[in-house]
N, C-alpha and C. Protein backbone atom coordinates (compact mmCIF):
# COMPACT_ATOMS: atom_id res chain seq x y z
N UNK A 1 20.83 -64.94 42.92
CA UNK A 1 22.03 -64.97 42.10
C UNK A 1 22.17 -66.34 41.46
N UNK A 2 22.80 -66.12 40.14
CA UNK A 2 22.95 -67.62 39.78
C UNK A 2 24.31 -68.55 40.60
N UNK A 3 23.19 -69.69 40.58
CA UNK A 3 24.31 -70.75 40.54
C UNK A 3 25.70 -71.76 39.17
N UNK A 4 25.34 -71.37 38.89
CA UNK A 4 26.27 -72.24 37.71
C UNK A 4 27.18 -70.98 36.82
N UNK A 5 28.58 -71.73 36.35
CA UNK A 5 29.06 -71.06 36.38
C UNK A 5 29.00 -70.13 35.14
N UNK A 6 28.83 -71.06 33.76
CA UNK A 6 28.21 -70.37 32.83
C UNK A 6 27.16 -69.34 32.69
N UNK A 7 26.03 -69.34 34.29
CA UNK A 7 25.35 -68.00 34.11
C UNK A 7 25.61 -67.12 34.89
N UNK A 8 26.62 -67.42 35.68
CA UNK A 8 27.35 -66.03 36.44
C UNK A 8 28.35 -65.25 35.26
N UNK A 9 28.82 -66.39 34.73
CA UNK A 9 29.82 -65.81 33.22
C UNK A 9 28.67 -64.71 32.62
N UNK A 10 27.61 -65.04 32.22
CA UNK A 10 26.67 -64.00 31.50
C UNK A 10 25.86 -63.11 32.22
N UNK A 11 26.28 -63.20 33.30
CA UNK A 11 25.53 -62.01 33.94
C UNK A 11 26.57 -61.33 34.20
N UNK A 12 28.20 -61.42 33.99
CA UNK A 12 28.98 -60.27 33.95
C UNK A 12 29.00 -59.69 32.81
N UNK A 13 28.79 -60.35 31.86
CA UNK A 13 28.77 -59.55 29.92
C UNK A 13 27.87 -59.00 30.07
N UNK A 14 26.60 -59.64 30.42
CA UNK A 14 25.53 -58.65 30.61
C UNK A 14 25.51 -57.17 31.19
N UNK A 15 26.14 -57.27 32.16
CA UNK A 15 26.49 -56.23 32.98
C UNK A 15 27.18 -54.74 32.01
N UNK A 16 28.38 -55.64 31.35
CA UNK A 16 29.26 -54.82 30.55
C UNK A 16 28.97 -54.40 29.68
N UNK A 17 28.14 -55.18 28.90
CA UNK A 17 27.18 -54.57 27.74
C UNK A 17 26.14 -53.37 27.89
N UNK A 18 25.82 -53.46 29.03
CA UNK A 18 24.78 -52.80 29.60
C UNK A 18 25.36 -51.33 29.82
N UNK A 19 26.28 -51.66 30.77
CA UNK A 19 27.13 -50.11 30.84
C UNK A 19 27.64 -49.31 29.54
N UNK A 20 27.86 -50.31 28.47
CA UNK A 20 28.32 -49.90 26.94
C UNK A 20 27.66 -49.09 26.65
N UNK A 21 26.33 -50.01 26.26
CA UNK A 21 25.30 -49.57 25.68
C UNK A 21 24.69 -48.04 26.48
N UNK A 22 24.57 -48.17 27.92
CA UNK A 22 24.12 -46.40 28.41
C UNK A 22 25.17 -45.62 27.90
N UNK A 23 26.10 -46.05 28.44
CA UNK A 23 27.77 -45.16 27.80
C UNK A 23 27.00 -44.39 26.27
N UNK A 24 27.23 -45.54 25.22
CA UNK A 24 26.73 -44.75 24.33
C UNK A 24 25.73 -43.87 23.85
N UNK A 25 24.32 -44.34 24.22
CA UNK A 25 23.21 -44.25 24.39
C UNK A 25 23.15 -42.50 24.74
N UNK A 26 24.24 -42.38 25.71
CA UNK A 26 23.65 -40.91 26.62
C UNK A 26 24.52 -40.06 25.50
N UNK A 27 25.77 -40.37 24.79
CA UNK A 27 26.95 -39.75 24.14
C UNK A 27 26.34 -39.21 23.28
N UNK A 28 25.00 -40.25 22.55
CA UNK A 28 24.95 -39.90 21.13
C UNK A 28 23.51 -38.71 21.53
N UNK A 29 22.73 -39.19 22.52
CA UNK A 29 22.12 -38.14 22.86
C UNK A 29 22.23 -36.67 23.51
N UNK A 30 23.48 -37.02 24.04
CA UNK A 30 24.23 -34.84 24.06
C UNK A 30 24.58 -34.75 22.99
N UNK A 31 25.54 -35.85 21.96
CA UNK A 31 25.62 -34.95 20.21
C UNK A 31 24.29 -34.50 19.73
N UNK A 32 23.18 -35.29 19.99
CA UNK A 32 21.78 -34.72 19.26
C UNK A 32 21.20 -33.61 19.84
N UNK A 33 21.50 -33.37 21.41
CA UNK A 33 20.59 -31.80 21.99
C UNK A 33 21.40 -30.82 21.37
N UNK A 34 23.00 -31.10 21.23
CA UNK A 34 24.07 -30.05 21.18
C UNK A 34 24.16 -29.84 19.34
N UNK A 35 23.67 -30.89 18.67
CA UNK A 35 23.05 -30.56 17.44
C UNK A 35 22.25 -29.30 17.05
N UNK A 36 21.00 -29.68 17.76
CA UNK A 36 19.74 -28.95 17.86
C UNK A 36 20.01 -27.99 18.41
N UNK A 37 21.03 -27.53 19.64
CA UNK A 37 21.20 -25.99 20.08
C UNK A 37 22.09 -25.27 19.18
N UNK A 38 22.60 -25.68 17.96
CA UNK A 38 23.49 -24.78 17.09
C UNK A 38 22.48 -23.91 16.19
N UNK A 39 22.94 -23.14 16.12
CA UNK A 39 22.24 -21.63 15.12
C UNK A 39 22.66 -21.46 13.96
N UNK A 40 24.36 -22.12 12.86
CA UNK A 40 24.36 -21.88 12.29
C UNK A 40 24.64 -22.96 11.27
N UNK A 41 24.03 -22.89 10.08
CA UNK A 41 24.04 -24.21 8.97
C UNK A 41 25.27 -24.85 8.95
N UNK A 42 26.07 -23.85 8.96
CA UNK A 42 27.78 -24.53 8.95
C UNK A 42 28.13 -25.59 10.13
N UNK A 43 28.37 -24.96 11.33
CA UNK A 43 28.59 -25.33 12.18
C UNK A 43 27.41 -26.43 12.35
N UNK A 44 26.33 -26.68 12.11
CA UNK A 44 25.57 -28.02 12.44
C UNK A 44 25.78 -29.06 10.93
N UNK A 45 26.07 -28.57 9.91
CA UNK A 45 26.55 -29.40 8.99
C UNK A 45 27.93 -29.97 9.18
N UNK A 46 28.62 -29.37 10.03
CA UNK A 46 30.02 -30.15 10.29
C UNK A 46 29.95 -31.10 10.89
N UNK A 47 28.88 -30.73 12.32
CA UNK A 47 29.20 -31.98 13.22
C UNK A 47 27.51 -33.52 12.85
N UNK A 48 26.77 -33.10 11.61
CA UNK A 48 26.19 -33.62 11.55
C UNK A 48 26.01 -35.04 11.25
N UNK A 49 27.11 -34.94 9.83
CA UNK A 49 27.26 -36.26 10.24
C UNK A 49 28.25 -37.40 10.69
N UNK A 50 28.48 -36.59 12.10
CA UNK A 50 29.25 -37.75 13.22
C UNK A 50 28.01 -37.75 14.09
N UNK A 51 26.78 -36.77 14.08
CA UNK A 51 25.88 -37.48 14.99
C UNK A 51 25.49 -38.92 14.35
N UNK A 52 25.03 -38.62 12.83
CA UNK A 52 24.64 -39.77 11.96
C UNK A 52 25.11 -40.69 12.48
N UNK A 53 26.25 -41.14 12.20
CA UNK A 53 27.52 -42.25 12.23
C UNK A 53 26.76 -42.81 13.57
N UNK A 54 27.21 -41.85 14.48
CA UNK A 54 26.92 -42.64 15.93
C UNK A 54 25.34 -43.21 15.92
N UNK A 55 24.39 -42.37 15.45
CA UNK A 55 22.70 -43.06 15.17
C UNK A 55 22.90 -44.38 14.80
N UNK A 56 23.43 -43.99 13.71
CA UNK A 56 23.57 -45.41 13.12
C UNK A 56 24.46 -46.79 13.43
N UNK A 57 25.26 -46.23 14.48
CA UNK A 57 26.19 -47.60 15.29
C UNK A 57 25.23 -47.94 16.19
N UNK A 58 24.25 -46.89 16.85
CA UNK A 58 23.51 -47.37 17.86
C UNK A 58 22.17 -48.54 17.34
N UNK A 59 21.40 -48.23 16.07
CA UNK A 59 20.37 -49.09 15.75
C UNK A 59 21.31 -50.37 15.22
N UNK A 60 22.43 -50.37 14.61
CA UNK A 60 23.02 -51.48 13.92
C UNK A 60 23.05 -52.09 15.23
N UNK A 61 23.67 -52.03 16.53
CA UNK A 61 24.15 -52.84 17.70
C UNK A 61 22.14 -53.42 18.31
N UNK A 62 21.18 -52.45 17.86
CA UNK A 62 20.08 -52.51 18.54
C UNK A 62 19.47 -52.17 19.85
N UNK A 63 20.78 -50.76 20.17
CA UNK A 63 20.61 -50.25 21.40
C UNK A 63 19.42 -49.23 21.44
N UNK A 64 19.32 -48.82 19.90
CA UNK A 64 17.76 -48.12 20.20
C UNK A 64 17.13 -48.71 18.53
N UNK A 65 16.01 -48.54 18.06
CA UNK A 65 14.96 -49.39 16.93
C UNK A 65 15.75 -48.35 16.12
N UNK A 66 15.78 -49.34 14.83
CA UNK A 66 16.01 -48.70 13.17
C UNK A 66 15.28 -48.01 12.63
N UNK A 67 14.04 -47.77 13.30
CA UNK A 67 12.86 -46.63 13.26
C UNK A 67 13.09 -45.51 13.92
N UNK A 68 13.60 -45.27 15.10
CA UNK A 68 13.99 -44.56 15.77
C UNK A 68 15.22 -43.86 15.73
N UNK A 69 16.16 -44.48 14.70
CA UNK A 69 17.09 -43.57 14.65
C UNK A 69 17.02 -42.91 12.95
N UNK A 70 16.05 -43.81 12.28
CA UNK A 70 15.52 -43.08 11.09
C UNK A 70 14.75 -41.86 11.24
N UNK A 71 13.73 -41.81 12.17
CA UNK A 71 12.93 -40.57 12.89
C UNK A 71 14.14 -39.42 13.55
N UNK A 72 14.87 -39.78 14.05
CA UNK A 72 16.15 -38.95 14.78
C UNK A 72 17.21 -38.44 13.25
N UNK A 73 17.03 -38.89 12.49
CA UNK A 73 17.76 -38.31 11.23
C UNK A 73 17.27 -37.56 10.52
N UNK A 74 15.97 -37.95 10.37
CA UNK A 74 15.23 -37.26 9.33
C UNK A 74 14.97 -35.70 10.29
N UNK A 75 14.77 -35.49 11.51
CA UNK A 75 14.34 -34.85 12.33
C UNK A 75 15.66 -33.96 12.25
N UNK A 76 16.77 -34.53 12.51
CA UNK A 76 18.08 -33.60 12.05
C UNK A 76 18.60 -33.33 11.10
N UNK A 77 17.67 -33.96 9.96
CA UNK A 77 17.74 -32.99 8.73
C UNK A 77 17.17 -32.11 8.35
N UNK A 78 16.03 -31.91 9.16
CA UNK A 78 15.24 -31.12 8.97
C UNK A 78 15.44 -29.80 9.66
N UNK A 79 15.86 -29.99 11.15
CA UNK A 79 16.74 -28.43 11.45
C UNK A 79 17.77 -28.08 10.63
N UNK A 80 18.65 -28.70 10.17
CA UNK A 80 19.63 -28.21 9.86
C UNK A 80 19.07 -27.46 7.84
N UNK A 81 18.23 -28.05 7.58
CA UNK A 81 17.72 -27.53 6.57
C UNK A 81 17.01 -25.67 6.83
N UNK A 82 16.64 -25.98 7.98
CA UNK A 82 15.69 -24.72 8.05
C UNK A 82 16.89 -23.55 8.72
N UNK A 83 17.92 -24.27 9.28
CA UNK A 83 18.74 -23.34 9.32
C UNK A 83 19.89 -22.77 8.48
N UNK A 84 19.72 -23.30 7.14
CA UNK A 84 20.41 -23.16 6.19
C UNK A 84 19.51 -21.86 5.44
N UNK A 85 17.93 -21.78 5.48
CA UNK A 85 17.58 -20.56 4.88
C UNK A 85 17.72 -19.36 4.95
């Protein structure tokens, strides 16, 4: 454990950040399975883009790569396209 007090200070933010970041992390990943289990264009175009939004709070903070939530968009545009035919 640290000694000083400034790195006990950052190993509690650390901590808190940490819990944030899973917090969100897991949120935005049940909006994306619960995305992908909808059947109809409507209903996945409604809630689509508040998955977006959240993708995109997660790479802006850098809780997951700006590649990775570009791959996770394009990927949910692409169901929701094929379920629109």
């Amino acid at each position: 454990m640290a000694n000083h007090k400034a790195t006990k200070k950052d190993v509690r933010q650390s901590a808190k950040r940490r819990e944030r970041n899973r917090y969100q992390g897991k949120t935005t990943r049940n909006a994306v399975r619960d995305l992908r289990a909808l059947t109809t264009a409507d209903d996945a175009q409604a809630s689509f883009s508040a998955v977006v939004s959240q993708i995109d709070k997660l790479a802006k903070k850098g809780v997951i790569h700006k590649n990775k939530a570009s791959n996770l968009k394009s990927s949910l545009t692409k169901k929701i396209k094929s379920l629109a035919k």
